[in-house]
N, C-alpha and C. Protein backbone atom coordinates (compact mmCIF):
# COMPACT_ATOMS: atom_id res chain seq x y z
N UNK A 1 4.26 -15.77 -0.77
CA UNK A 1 5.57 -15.62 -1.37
C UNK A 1 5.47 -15.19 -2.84
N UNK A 2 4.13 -15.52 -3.56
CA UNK A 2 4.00 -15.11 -4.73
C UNK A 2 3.78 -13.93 -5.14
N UNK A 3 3.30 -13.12 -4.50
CA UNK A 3 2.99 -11.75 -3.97
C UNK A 3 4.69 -11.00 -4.31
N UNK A 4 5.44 -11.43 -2.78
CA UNK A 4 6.42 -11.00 -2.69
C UNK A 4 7.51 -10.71 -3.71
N UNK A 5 7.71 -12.04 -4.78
CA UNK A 5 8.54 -12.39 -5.80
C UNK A 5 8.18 -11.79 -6.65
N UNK A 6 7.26 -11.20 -6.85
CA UNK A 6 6.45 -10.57 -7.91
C UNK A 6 6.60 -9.34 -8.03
N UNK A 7 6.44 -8.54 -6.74
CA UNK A 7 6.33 -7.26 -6.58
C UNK A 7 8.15 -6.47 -6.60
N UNK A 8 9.00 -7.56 -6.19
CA UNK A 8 10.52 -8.15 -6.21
C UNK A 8 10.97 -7.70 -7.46
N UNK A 9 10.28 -8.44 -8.14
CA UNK A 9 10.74 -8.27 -9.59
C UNK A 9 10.15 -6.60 -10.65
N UNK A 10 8.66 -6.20 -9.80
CA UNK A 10 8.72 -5.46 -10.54
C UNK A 10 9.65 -4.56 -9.83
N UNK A 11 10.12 -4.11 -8.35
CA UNK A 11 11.09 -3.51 -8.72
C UNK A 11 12.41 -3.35 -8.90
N UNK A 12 12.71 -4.61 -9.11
CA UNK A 12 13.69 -5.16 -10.39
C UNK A 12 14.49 -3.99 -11.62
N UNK A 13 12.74 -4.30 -12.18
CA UNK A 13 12.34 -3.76 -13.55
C UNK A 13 12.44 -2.51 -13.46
N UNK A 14 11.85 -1.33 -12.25
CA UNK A 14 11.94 -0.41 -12.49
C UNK A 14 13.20 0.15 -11.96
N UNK A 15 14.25 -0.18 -11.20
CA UNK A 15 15.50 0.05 -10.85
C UNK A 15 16.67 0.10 -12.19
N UNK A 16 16.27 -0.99 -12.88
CA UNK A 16 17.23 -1.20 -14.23
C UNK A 16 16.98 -0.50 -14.84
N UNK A 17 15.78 -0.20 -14.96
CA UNK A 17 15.39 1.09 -16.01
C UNK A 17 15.37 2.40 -15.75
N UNK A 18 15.41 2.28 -14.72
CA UNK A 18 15.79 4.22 -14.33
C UNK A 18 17.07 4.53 -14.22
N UNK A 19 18.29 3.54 -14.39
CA UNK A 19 19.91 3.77 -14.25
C UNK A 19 19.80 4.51 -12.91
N UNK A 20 19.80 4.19 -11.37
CA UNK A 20 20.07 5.19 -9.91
C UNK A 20 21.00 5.43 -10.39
N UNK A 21 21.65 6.47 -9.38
CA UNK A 21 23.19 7.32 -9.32
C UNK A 21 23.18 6.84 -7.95
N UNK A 22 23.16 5.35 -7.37
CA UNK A 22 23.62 5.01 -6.08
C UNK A 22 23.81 3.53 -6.69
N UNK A 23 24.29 2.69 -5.31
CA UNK A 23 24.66 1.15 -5.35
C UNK A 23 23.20 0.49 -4.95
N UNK A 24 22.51 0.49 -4.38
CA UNK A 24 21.17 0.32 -3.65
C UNK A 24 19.85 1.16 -3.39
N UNK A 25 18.83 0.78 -3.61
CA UNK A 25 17.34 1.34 -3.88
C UNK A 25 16.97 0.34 -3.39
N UNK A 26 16.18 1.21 -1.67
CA UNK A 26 15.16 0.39 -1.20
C UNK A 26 14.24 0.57 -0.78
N UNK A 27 12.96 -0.38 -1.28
CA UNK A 27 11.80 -0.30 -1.65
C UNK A 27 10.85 -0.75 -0.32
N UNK A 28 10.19 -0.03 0.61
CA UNK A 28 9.46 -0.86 1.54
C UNK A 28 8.02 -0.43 1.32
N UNK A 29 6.93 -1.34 2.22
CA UNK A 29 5.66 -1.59 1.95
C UNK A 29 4.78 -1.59 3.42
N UNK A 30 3.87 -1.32 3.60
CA UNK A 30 3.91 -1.48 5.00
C UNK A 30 1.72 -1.25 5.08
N UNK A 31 1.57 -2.73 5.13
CA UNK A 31 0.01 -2.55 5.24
C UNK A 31 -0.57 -2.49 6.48
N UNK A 32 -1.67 -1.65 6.43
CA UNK A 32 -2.04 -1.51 7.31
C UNK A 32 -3.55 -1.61 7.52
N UNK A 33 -4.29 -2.30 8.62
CA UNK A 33 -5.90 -2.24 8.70
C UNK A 33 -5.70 -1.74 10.52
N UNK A 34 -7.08 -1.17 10.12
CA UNK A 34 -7.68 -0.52 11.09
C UNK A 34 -6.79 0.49 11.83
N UNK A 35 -5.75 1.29 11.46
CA UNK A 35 -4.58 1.88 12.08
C UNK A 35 -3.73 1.32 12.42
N UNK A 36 -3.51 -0.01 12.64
CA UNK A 36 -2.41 -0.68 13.37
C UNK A 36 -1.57 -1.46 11.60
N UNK A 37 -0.24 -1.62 12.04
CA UNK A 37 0.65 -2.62 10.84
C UNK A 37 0.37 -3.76 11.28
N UNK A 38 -0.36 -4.06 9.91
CA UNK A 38 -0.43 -5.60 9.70
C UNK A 38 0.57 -6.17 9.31
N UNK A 39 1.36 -5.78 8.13
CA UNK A 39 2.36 -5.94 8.09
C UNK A 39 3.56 -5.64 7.11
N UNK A 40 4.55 -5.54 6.86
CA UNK A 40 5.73 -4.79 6.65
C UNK A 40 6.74 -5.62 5.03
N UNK A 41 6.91 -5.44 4.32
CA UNK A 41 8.22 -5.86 3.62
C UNK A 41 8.97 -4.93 2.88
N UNK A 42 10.33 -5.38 2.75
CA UNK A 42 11.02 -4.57 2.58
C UNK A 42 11.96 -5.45 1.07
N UNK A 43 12.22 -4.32 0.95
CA UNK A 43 13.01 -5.19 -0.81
C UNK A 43 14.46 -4.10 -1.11
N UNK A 44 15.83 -4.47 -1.01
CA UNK A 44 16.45 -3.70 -1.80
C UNK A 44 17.33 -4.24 -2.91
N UNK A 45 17.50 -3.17 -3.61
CA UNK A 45 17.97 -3.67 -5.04
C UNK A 45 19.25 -3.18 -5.34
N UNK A 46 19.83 -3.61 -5.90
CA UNK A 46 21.27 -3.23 -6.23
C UNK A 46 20.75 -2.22 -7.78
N UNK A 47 21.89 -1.12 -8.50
CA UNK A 47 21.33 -0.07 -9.08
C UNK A 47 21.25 -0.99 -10.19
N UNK A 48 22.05 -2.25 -10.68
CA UNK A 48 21.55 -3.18 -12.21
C UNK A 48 20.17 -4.29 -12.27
N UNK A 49 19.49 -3.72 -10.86
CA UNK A 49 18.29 -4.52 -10.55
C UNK A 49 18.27 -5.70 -9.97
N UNK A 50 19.03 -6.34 -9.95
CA UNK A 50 19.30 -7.51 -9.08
C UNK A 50 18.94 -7.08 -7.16
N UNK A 51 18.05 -8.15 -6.82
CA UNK A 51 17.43 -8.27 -5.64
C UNK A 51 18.44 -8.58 -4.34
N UNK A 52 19.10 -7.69 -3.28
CA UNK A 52 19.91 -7.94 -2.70
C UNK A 52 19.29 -8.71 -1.49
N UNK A 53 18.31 -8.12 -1.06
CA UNK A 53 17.59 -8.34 0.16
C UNK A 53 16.19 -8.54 0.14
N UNK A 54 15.37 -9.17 0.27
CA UNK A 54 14.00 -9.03 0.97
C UNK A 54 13.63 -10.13 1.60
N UNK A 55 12.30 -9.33 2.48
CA UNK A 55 12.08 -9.93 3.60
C UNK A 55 10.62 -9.59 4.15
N UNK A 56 9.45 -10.18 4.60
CA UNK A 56 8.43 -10.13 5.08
C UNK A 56 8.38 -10.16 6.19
N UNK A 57 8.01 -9.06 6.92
CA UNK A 57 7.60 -9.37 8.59
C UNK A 57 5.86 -9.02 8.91
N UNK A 58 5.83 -9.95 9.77
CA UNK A 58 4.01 -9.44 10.04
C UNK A 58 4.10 -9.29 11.80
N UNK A 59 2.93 -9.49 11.96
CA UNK A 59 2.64 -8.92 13.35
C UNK A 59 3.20 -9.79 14.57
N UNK A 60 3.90 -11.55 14.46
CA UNK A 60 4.23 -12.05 15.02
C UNK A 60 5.98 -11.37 15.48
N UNK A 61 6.55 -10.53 14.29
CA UNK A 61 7.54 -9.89 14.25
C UNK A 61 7.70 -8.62 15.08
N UNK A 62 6.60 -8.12 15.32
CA UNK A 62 6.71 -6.79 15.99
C UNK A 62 5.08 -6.32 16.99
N UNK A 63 4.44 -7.39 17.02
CA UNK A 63 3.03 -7.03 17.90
C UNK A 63 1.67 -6.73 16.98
N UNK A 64 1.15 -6.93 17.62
CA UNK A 64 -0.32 -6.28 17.25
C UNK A 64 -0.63 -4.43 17.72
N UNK A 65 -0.49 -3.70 18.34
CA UNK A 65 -0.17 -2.73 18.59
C UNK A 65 0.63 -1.48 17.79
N UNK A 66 1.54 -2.08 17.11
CA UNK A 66 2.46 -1.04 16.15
C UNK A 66 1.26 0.24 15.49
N UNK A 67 0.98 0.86 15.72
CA UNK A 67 0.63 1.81 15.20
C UNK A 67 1.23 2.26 13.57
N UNK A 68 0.20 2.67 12.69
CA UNK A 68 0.27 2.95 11.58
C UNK A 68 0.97 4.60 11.53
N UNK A 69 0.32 5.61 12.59
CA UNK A 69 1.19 6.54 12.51
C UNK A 69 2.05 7.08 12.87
N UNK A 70 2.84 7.81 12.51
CA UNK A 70 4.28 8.34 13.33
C UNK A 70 5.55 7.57 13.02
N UNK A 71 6.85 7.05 13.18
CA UNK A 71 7.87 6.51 12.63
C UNK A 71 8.07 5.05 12.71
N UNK A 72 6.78 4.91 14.02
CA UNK A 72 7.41 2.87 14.35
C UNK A 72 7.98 2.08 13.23
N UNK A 73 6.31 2.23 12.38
CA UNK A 73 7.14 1.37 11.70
C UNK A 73 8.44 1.39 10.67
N UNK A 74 8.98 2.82 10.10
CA UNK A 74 9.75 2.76 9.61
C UNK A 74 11.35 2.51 9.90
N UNK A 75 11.11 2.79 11.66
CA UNK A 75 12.39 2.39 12.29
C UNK A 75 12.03 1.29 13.10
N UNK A 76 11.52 0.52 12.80
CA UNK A 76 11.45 -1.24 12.78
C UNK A 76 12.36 -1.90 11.69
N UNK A 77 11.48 -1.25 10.40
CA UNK A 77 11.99 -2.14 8.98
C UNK A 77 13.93 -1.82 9.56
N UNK A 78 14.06 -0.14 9.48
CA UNK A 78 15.22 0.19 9.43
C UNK A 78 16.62 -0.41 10.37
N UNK A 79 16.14 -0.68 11.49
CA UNK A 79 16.49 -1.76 12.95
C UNK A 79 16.84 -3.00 11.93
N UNK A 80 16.01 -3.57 11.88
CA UNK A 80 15.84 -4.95 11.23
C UNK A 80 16.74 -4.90 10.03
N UNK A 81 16.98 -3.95 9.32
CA UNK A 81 18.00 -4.19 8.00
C UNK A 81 18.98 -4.24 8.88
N UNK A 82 19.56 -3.16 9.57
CA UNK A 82 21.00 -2.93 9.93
C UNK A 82 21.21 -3.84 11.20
N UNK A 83 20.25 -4.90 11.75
CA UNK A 83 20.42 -6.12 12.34
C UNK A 83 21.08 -7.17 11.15
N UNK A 84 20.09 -7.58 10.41
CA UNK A 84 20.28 -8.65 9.55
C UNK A 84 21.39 -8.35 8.83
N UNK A 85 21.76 -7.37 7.99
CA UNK A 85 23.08 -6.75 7.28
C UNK A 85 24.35 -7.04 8.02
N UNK A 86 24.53 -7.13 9.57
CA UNK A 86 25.44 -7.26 10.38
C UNK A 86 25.55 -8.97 10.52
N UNK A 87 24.38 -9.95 10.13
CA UNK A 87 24.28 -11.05 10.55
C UNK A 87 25.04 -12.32 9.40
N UNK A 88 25.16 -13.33 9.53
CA UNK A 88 25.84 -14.35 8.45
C UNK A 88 24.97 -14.92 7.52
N UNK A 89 24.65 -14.22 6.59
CA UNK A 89 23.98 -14.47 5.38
C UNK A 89 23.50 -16.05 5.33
N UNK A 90 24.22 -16.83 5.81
CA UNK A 90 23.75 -17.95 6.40
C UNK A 90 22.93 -18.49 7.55
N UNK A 91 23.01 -17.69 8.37
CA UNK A 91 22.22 -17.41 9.43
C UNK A 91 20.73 -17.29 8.72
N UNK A 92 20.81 -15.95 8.08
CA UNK A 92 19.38 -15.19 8.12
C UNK A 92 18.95 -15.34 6.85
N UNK A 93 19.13 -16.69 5.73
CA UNK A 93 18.76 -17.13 5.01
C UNK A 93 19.23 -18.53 4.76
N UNK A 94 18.78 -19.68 6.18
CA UNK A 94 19.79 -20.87 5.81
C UNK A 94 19.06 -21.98 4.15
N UNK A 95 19.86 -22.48 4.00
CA UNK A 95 19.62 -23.01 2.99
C UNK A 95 17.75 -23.84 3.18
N UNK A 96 17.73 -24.31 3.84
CA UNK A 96 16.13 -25.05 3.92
C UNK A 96 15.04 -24.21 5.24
N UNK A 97 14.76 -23.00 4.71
CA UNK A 97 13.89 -21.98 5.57
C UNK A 97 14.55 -20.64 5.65
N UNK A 98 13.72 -19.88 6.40
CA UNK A 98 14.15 -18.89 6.95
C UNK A 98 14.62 -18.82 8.44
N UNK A 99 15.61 -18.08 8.35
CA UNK A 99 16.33 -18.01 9.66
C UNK A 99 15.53 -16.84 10.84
């Protein structure tokens, strides 16, 4: 999580400081060993830097198999926003864990 909050913030930092010409900038990550996704996070930011969304998924989220090349994984992350975005903010961040 320290990782995450970190990397969160720097792009935070670099969102506020570049002034976007949009409402949202989002930032994803997506590691990978041996060709396959290990695993995935995604971060978006509102354009005054403030952190709207993020979220870590690893291989229990989507398999061991995902392949590193071609679109999987980017229309995973992309699935998964416009799932969770549709969901009750309470739901998919309850107060003691993750949902």
């Amino acid at each position: 999580m320290r990782y995450s909050w970190t990397r969160a913030g720097q792009y935070s930092q670099y969102t506020s400081r570049s002034h976007p010409d949009t409402d949202y900038v989002l930032f994803t990550e997506i590691w990978v060993s041996g060709g396959k996704v290990a695993a995935m996070e995604i971060f978006l930011v509102n354009a005054a830097g403030q952190v709207a969304y993020l979220r870590l998924f690893n291989s229990h989220h989507f398999g061991n198999e995902l392949s590193a090349e071609g679109d999987g994984a980017t229309e995973f992350l992309v699935r998964q926003l416009l799932q969770d975005l549709e969901r009750d903010p309470k739901q998919l961040f309850p107060k003691y864990g993750v949902g």
